[in-house]
Protein backbone atom coordinates (compact mmCIF):
# COMPACT_ATOMS: atom_id res chain seq x y z
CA UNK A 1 12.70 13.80 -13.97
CA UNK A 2 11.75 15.64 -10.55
CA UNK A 3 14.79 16.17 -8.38
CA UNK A 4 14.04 14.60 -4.95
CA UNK A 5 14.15 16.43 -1.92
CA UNK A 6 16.00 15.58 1.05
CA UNK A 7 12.75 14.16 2.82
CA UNK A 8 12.01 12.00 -0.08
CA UNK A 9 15.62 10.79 -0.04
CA UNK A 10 15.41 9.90 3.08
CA UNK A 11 11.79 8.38 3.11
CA UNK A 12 13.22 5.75 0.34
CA UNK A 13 16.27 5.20 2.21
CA UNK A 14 14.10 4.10 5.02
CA UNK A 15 11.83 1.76 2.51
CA UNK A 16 15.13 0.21 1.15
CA UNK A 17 16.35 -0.69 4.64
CA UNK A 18 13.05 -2.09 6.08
CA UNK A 19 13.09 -4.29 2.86
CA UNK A 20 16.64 -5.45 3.74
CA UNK A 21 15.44 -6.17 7.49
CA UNK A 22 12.16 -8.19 6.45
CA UNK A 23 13.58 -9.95 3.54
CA UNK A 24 14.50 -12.65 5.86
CA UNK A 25 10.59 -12.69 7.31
CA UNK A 26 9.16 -12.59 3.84
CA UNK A 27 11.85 -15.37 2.63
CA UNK A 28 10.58 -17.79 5.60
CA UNK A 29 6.86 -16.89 5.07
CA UNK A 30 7.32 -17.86 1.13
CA UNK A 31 8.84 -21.15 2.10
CA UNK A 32 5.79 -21.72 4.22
CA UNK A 33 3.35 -20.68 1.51
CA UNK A 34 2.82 -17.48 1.93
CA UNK A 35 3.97 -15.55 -1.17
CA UNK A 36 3.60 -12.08 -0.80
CA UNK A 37 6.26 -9.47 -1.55
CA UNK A 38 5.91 -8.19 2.05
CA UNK A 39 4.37 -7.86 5.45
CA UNK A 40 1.94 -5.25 4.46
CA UNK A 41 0.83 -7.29 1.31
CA UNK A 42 0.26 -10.56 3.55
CA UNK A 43 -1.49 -8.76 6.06
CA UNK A 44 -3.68 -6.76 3.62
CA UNK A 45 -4.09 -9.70 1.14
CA UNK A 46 -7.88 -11.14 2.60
CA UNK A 47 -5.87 -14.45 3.70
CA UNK A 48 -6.56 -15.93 6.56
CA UNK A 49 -2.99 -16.99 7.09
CA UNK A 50 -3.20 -18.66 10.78
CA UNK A 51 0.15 -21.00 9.65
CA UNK A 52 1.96 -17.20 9.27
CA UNK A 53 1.17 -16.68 12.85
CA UNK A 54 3.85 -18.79 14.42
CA UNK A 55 6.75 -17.64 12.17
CA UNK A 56 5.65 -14.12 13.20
CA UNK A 57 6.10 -14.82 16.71
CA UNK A 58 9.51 -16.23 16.83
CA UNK A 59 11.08 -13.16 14.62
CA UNK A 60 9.92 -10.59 17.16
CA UNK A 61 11.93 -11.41 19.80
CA UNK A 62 15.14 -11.65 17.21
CA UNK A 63 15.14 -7.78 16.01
CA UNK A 64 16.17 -4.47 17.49
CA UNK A 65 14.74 -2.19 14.65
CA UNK A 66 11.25 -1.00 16.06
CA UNK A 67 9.60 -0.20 12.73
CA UNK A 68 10.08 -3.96 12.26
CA UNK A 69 8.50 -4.71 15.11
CA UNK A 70 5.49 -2.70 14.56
CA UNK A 71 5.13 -4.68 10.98
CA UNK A 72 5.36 -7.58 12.33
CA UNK A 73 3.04 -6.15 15.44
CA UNK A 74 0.22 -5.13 13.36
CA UNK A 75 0.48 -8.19 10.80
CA UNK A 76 0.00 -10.22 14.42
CA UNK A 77 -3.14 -7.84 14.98
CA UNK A 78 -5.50 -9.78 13.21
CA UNK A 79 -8.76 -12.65 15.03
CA UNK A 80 -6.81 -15.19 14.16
CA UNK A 81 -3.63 -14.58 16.18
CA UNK A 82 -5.53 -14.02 19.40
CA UNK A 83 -4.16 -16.59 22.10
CA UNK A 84 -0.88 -17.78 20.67
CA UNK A 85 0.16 -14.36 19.96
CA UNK A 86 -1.25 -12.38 22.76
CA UNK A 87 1.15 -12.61 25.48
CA UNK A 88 4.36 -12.27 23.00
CA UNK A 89 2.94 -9.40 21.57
CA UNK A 90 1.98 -7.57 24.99
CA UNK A 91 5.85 -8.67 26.22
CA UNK A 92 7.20 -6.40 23.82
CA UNK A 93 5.61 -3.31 25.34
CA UNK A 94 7.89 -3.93 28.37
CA UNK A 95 10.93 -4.29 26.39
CA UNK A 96 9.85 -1.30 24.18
CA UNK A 97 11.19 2.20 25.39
CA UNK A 98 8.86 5.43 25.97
CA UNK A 99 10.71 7.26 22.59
CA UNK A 100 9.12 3.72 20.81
CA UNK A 101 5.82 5.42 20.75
CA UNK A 102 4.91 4.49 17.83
CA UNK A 103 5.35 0.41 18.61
CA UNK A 104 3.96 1.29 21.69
CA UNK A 105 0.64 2.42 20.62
CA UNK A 106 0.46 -0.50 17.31
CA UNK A 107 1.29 -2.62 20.28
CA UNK A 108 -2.08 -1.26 22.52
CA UNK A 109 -3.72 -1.66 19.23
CA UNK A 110 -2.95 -5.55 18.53
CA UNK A 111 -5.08 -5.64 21.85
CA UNK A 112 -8.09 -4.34 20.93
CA UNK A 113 -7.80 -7.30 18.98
CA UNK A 114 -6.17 -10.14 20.23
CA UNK A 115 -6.24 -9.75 24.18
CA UNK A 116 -8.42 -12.31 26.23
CA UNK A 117 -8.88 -12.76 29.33
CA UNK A 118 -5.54 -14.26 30.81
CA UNK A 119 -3.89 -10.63 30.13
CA UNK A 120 -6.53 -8.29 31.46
CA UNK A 121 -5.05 -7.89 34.46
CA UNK A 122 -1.63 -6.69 32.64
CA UNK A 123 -3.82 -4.00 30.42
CA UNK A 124 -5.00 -2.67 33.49
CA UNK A 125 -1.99 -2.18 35.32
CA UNK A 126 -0.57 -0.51 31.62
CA UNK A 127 -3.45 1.95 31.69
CA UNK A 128 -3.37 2.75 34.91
CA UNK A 129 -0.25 4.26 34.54
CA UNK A 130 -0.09 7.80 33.27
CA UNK A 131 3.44 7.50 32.10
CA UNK A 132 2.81 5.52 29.41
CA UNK A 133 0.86 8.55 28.29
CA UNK A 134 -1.35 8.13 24.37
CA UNK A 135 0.19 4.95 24.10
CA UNK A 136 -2.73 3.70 26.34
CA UNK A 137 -5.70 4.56 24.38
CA UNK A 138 -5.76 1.20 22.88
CA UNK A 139 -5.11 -0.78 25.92
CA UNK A 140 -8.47 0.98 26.73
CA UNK A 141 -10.83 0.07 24.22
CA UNK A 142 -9.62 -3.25 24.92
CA UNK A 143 -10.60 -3.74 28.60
CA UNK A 144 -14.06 -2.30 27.08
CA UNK A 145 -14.44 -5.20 24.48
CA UNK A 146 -13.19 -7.26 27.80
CA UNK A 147 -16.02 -6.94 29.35
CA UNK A 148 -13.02 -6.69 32.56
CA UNK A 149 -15.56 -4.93 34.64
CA UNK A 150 -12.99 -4.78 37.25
CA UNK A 151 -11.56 -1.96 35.09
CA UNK A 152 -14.74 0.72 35.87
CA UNK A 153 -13.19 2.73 39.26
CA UNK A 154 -9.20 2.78 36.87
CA UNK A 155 -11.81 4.19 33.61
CA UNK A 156 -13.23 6.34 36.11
CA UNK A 157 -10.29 8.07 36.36
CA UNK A 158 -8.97 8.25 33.27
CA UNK A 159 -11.76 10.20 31.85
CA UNK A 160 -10.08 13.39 33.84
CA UNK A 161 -6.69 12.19 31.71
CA UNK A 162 -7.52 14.21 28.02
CA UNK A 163 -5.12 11.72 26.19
CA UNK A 164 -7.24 8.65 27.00
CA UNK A 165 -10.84 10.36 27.94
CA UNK A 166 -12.56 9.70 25.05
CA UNK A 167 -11.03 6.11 24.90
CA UNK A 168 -12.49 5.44 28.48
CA UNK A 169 -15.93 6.51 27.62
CA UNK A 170 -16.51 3.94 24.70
CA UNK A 171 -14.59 1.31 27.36
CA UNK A 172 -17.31 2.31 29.71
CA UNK A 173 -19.99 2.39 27.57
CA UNK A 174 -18.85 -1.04 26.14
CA UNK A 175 -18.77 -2.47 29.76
CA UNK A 176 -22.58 -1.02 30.34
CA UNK A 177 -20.93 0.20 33.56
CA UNK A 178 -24.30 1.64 34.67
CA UNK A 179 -22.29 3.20 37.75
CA UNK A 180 -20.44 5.62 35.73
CA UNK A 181 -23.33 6.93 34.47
CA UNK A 182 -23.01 10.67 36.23
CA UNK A 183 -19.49 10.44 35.38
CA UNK A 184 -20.21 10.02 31.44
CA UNK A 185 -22.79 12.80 31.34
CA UNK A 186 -20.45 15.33 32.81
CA UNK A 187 -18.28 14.26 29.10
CA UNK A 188 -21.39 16.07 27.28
CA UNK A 189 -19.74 18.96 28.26
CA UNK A 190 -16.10 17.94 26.78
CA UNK A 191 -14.92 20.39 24.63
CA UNK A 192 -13.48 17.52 21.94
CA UNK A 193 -16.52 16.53 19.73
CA UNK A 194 -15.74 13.00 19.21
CA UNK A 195 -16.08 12.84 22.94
CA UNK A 196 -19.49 14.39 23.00
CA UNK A 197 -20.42 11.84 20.57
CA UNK A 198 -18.59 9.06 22.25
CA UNK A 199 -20.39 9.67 25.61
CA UNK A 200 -23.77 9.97 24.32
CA UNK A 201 -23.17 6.27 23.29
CA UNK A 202 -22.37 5.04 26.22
CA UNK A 203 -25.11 7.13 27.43
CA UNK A 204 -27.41 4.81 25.40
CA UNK A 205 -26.09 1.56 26.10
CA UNK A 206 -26.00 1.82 29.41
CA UNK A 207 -29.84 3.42 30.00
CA UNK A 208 -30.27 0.36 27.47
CA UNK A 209 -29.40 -1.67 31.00
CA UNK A 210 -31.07 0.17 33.59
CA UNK A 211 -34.88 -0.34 31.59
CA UNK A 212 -34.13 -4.08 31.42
C-alpha cells in the first residue's frame, strides 16, 4: 500500500470535513426526495431538481465555510434556479471577502446563468470595479447574454483590463454593440490567442448587424 504524502493527507482531510459540513444539506435534500450521496452527485445527476432549489437557498446564508458555499453556489448555477435564486446568490459576493476568490468567481459564474434583468444593474457596478480583479470575468459574459446594452461604454473599458479583456469582447460581441466595433478590431492584435479568436466573433456578429 502507497504511503500518502502530506498533500494527499491533507486533500482527504479536506474531503472528510466538507462531508461532515454538507451532511446536514444532503440529509434535508434526501428527506425531500432527492437521494444523492452529495452536492456534486445531485447537481451532476441529469435531474431537474427545481424542489432542491429552495432548500439550497436557505443553507447559504447559515455557513461560514466558503468551499461550502461554492457547492452549494454552483449546485444553484443551473436554468432552473434563475429568479428565486438570483439575488441570494449575488448577496453572497458582498459578504464574501477578496482572499474568497474562488467563491467569488463560482459566484460570477452562477450569473452567466441565472441573472435577469432585475440585477443587471448590480453586475455592472461589480465589473466596473477593478478591485474585484478575475473574479469579474463571469459577471461579464453575463451582461453579454443580458443583452444590458447599457453595459457597452463600462466593456469599453475593460478591454484595456487583461484579466477581463477577452471576457468583454464575447460580452460585446453578444450585445452586437456595433459601436465598439474599432475598439474590437484593435483586439486582433492581442497577444492572448483566445482573444484573437474571441474578437473575430464579435467581429462577425456585429458586421452581421450593420448589413441588415
Amino acid at each position: 500500500m502507497p504511503i500518502q504524502t502530506t498533500s494527499e493527507e491533507e486533500r482527504q482531510r479536506a474531503i472528510a470535513e466538507h462531508r461532515k459540513l454538507t451532511a446536514p444539506i444532503v440529509a434535508e435534500l434526501r428527506a425531500a426526495g432527492f437521494g444523492f450521496a452529495s452536492l456534486d452527485d445531485l447537481r451532476r445527476s441529469g435531474t431537474q431538481y427545481e424542489g432542491a432549489i429552495p432548500i439550497l437557498i436557505s443553507w447559504l446564508p447559515k455557513l461560514d465555510a466558503f468551499n461550502v458555499k461554492e457547492s452549494i453556489v454552483r449546485t444553484l448555477s443551473v436554468p432552473w434556479a434563475r429568479g428565486i435564486a438570483t439575488k441570494p446568490v449575488l448577496e453572497e459576493f458582498y459578504k464574501a471577502p477578496k482572499e474568497a476568490s474562488s467563491l467569488r468567481w463560482a459566484i460570477g459564474n452562477a450569473m452567466e446563468v441565472i441573472a435577469d434583468p432585475s440585477v443587471a444593474d448590480e453586475i455592472l457596478k461589480i465589473v466596473a470595479d477593478p478591485s474585484n480583479g478575475s473574479a469579474r470575468q463571469m459577471f461579464v459574459l453575463a451582461l453579454g447574454k443580458l443583452r444590458y446594452h447599457q453595459a457597452v461604454p463600462v466593456l469599453l473599458a475593460l478591454l484595456k483590463q487583461d484579466e477581463v479583456a477577452g471576457h468583454a469582447v464575447e460580452a460585446l460581441g453578444n450585445l452586437k454593440a456595433t459601436e465598439a466595433k474599432g475598439a474590437i478590431e484593435g483586439m486582433l492584435k492581442h497577444p492572448q490567442s483566445w482573444v484573437r479568436k474571441g474578437a473575430k466573433t464579435a467581429l462577425a456578429k456585429i458586421s452581421k448587424v450593420a448589413v441588415m
